[in-house]
Protein backbone atom coordinates (compact mmCIF):
# COMPACT_ATOMS: atom_id res chain seq x y z
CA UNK A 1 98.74 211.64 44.00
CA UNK A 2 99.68 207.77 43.58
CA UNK A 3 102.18 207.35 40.02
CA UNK A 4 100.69 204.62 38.18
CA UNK A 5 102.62 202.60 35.52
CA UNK A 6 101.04 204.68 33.18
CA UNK A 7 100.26 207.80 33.50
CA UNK A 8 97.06 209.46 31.79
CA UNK A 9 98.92 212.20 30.70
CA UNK A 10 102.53 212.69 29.67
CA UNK A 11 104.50 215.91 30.67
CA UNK A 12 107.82 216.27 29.54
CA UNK A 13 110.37 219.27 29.24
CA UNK A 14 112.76 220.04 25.99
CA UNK A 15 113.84 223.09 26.86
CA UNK A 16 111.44 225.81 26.64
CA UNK A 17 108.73 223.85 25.24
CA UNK A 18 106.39 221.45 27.14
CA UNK A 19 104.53 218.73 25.72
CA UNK A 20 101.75 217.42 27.17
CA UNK A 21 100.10 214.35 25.93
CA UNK A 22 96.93 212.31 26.50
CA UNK A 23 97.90 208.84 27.05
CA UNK A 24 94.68 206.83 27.00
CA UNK A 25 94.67 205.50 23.70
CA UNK A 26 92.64 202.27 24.82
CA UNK A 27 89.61 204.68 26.17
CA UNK A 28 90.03 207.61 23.13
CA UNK A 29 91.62 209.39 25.34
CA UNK A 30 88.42 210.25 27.05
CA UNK A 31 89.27 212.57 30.21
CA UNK A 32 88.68 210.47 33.99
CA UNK A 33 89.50 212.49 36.79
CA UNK A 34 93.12 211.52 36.59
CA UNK A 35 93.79 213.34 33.21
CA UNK A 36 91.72 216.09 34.48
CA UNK A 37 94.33 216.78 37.86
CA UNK A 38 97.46 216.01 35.53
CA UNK A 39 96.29 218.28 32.77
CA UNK A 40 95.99 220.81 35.60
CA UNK A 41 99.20 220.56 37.36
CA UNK A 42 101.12 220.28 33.89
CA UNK A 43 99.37 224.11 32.75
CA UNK A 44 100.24 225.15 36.66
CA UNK A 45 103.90 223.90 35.81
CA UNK A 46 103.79 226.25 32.37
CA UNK A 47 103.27 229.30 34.44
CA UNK A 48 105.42 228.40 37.27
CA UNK A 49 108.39 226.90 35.39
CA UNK A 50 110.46 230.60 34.01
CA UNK A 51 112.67 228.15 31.68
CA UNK A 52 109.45 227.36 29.97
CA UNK A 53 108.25 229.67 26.77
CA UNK A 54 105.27 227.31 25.82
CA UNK A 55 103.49 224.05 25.51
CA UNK A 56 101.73 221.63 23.44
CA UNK A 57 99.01 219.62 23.67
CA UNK A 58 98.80 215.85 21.75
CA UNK A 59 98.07 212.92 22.48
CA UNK A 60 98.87 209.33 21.65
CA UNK A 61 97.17 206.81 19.20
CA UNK A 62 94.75 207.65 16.31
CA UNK A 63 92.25 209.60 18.88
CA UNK A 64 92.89 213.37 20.12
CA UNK A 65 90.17 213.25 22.62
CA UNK A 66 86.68 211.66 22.60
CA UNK A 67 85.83 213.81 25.62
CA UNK A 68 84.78 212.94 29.22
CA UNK A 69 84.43 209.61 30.01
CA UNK A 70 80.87 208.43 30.53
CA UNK A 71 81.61 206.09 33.08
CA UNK A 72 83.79 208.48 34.76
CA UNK A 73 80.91 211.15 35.10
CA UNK A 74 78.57 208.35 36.62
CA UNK A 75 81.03 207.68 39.71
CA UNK A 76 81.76 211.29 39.97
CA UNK A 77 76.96 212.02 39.85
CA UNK A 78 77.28 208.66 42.47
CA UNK A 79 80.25 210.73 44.65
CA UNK A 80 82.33 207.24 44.56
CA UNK A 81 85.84 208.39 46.38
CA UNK A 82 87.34 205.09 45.31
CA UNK A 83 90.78 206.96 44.63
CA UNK A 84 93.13 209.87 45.11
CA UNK A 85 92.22 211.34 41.86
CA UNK A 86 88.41 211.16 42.04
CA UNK A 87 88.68 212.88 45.65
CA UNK A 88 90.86 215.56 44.65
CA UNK A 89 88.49 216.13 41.71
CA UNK A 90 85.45 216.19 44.08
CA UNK A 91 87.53 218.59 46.94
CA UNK A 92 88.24 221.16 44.22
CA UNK A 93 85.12 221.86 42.54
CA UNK A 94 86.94 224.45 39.73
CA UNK A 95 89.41 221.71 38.98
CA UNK A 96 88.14 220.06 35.65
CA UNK A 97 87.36 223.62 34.29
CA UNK A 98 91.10 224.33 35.00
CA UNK A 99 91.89 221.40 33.36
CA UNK A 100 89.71 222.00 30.41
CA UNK A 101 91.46 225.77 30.09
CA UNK A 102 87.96 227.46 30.92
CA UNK A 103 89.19 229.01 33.77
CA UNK A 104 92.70 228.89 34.10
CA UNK A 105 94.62 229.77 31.08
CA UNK A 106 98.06 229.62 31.32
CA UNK A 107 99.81 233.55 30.67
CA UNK A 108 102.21 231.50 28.29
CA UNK A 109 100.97 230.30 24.81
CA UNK A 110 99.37 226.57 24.44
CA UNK A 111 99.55 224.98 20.82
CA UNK A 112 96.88 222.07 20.12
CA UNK A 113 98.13 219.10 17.77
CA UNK A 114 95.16 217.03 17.08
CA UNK A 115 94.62 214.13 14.24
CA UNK A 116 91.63 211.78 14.31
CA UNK A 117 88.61 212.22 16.90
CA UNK A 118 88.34 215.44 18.57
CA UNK A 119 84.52 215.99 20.11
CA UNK A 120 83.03 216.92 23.11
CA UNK A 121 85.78 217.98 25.41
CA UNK A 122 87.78 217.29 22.52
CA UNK A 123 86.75 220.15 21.05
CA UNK A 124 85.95 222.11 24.06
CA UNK A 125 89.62 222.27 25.22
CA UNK A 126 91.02 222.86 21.65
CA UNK A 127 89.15 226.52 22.00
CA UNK A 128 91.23 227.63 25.04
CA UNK A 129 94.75 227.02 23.28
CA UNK A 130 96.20 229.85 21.59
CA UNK A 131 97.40 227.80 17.71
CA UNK A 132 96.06 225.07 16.92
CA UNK A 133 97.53 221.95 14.45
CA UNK A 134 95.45 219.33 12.95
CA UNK A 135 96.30 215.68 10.82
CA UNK A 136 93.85 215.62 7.81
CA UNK A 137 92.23 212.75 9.53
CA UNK A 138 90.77 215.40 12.72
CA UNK A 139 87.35 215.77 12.70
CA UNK A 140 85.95 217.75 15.91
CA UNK A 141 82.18 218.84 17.43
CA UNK A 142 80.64 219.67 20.15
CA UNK A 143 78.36 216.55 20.40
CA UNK A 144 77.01 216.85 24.30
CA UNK A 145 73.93 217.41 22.50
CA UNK A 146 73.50 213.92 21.25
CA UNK A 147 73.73 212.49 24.57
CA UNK A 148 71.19 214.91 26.44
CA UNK A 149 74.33 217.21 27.93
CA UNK A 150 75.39 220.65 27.87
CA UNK A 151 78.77 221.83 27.02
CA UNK A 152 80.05 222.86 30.19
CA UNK A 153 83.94 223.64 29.44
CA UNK A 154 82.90 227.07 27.65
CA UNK A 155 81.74 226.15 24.00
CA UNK A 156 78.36 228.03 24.07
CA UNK A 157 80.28 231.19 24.89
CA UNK A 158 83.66 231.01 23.08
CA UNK A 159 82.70 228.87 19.70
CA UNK A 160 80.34 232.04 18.95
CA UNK A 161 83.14 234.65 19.44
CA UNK A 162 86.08 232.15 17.61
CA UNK A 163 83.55 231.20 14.29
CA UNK A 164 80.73 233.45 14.47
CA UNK A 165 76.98 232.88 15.67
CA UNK A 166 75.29 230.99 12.70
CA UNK A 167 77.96 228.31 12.54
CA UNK A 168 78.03 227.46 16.36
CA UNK A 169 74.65 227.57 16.76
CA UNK A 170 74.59 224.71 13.82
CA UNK A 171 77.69 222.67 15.27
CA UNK A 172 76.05 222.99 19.10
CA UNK A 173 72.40 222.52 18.08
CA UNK A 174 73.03 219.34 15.86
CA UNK A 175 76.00 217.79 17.71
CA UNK A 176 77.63 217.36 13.69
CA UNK A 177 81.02 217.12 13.31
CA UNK A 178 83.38 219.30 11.15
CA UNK A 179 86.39 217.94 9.27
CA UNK A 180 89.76 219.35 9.57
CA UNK A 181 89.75 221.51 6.48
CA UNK A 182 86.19 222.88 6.87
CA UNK A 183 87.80 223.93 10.76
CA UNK A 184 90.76 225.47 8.66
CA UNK A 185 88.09 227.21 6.45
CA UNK A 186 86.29 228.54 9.23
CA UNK A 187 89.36 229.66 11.17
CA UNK A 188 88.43 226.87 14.50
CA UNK A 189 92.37 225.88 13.33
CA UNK A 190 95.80 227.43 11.89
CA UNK A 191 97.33 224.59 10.08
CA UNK A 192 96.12 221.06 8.25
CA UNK A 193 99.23 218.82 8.02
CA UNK A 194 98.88 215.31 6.34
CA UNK A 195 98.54 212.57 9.11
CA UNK A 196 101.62 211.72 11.43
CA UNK A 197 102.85 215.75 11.22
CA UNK A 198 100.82 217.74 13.24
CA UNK A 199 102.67 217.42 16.44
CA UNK A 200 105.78 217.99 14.07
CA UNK A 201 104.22 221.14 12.85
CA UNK A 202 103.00 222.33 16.44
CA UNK A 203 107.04 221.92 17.90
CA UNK A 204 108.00 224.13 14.44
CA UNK A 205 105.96 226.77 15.82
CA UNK A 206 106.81 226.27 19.43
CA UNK A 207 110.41 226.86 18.44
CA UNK A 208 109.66 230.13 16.79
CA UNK A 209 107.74 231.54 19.68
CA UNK A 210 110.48 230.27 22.03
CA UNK A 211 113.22 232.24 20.51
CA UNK A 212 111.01 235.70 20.70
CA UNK A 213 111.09 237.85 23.99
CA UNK A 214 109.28 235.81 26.39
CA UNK A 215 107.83 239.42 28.21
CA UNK A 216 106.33 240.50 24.74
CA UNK A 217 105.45 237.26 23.87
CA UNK A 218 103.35 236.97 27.13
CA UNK A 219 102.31 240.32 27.16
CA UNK A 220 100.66 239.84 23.72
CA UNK A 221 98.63 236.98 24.55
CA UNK A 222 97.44 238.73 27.61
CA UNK A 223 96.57 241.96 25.41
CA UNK A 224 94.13 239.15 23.21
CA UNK A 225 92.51 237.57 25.46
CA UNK A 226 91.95 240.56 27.58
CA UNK A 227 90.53 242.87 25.09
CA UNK A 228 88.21 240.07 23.31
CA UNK A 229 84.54 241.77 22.95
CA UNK A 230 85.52 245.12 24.37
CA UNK A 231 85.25 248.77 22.64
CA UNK A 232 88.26 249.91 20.66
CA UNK A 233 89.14 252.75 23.70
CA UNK A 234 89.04 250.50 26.93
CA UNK A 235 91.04 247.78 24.33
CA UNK A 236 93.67 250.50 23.32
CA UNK A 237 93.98 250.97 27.21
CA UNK A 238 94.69 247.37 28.33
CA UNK A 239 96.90 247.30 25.35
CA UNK A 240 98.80 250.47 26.07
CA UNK A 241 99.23 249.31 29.79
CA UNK A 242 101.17 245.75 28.65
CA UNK A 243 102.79 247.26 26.14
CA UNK A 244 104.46 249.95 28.26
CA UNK A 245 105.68 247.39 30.12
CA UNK A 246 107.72 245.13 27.64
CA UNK A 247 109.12 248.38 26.23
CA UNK A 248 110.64 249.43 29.07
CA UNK A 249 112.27 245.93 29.61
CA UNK A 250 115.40 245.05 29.43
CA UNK A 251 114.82 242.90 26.11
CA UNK A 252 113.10 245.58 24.60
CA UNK A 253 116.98 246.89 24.78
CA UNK A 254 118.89 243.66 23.64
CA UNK A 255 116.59 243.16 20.81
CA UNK A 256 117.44 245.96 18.34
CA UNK A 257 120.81 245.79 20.36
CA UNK A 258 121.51 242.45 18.79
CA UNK A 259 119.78 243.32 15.61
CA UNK A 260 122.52 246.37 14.81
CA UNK A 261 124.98 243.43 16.13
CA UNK A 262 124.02 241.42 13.33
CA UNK A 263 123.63 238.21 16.00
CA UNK A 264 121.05 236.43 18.19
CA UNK A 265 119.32 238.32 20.79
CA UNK A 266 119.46 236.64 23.86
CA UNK A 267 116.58 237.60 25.78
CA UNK A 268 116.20 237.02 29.50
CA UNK A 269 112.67 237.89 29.99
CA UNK A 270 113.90 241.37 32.19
């Protein structure tokens, strides 16, 4: 894919972590087909990358994400293949669900720092990360509605499992927004930080889950997202079968190891 001056979407390493940021302040952030392949390739470089424990998502400027661009979605209904981005979109039809962590969750943990505007795929995206941070100013909803759209990245089936039937039906039905602390009140997010600190907040907590035993940290999410909606017994069985695992690892050793050492563990995900 061409580099542009630019780039939609910032990835950068320190250390373990990886931050990824939207970087189209000037459109809301809205996703085009060039955020969609970077946000892609930046969750396939989470997995693939072993020196990385976990990401997070931002962005920059006062937006988080005002969801897909219109425009974009009219060249994409007119198949325009005007660039690289647009034709990879169109040659992998899965792609923007990837992107939009419907489909492809990365097995390592994603934290969402938001403040200002989160809706449509704003909102839609925030409900396949893991922990999520807002500024006081965030304010998300599903507003496809509005427009005469569906939700496509997932929010019909996951907002009703993350806040409970009567509430999504309300936010999908009406296309209304919810404020940050009504979202912490409802559980849709972890933390409200006053404006300027959430993506302060999210690296706090990306630094704690980076020092833990990346096999049980992995493991764990795996064990939640498997076992969502299933009977206690099959759940106890998907758990048993990770867990077994990690505690016959090689960290599951070093950790009370260094414990009775009195000093760091130092955990090499074996």
């Amino acid at each position: 894919m061409p580099e542009t001056a630019k780039p939609a979407v910032l990835v950068e390493a320190d250390g373990p972590v990886l931050t990824v940021t939207l970087n189209r302040p000037e459109k809301r952030n809205a996703t085009n087909a060039e955020v969609l392949c970077r946000l892609y390739d930046a969750w396939r470089r989470l997995d693939q990358d072993d020196t990385l424990r976990v990401a997070i998502l931002t962005a920059v400027g006062p937006t988080f994400c005002a969801g897909m661009d219109l425009a974009e979605i009219g060249r994409l209904r007119a198949r325009v293949r005007d660039n690289d981005w647009i034709i990879r979109l169109q040659g992998e039809p899965d792609l923007a669900y990837h992107a939009y962590l419907k489909t492809y969750r990365p097995a390592k943990p994603v934290i969402l720092a938001a403040e200002g505007f989160a809706r449509a795929g704003g909102t839609e995206i925030l409900q396949g990360t893991d922990i999520r941070v807002a500024g006081e100013s965030a304010v998300f909803g599903v507003t496809e509605v509005q427009r005469g759209l569906f939700p496509m990245a997932g929010s019909t089936v996951r907002l009703r499992r993350q806040l409970g039937y009567a509430v999504a039906a309300e936010m999908l039905l009406t296309g209304d927004d919810i404020p940050a602390r009504r979202a912490y009140e409802l559980g849709l997010v972890n933390h409200v930080v006053p404006d300027g600190q959430a993506l302060a907040k999210a690296r706090q907590v990306a630094d704690r889950i980076a020092r833990n035993g990346p096999l049980a940290v992995r493991a764990i999410l795996a064990t939640l997202r498997e076992t969502e909606c299933l009977p206690e017994p099959a759940a106890f069985e998907i758990e048993q079968a990770h867990g077994t695992g990690v505690m016959k690892s090689a960290d599951a050793s070093e950790g009370p190891r260094a414990f009775l050492e009195r000093r760091e563990p130092v955990f090499t995900g074996s």
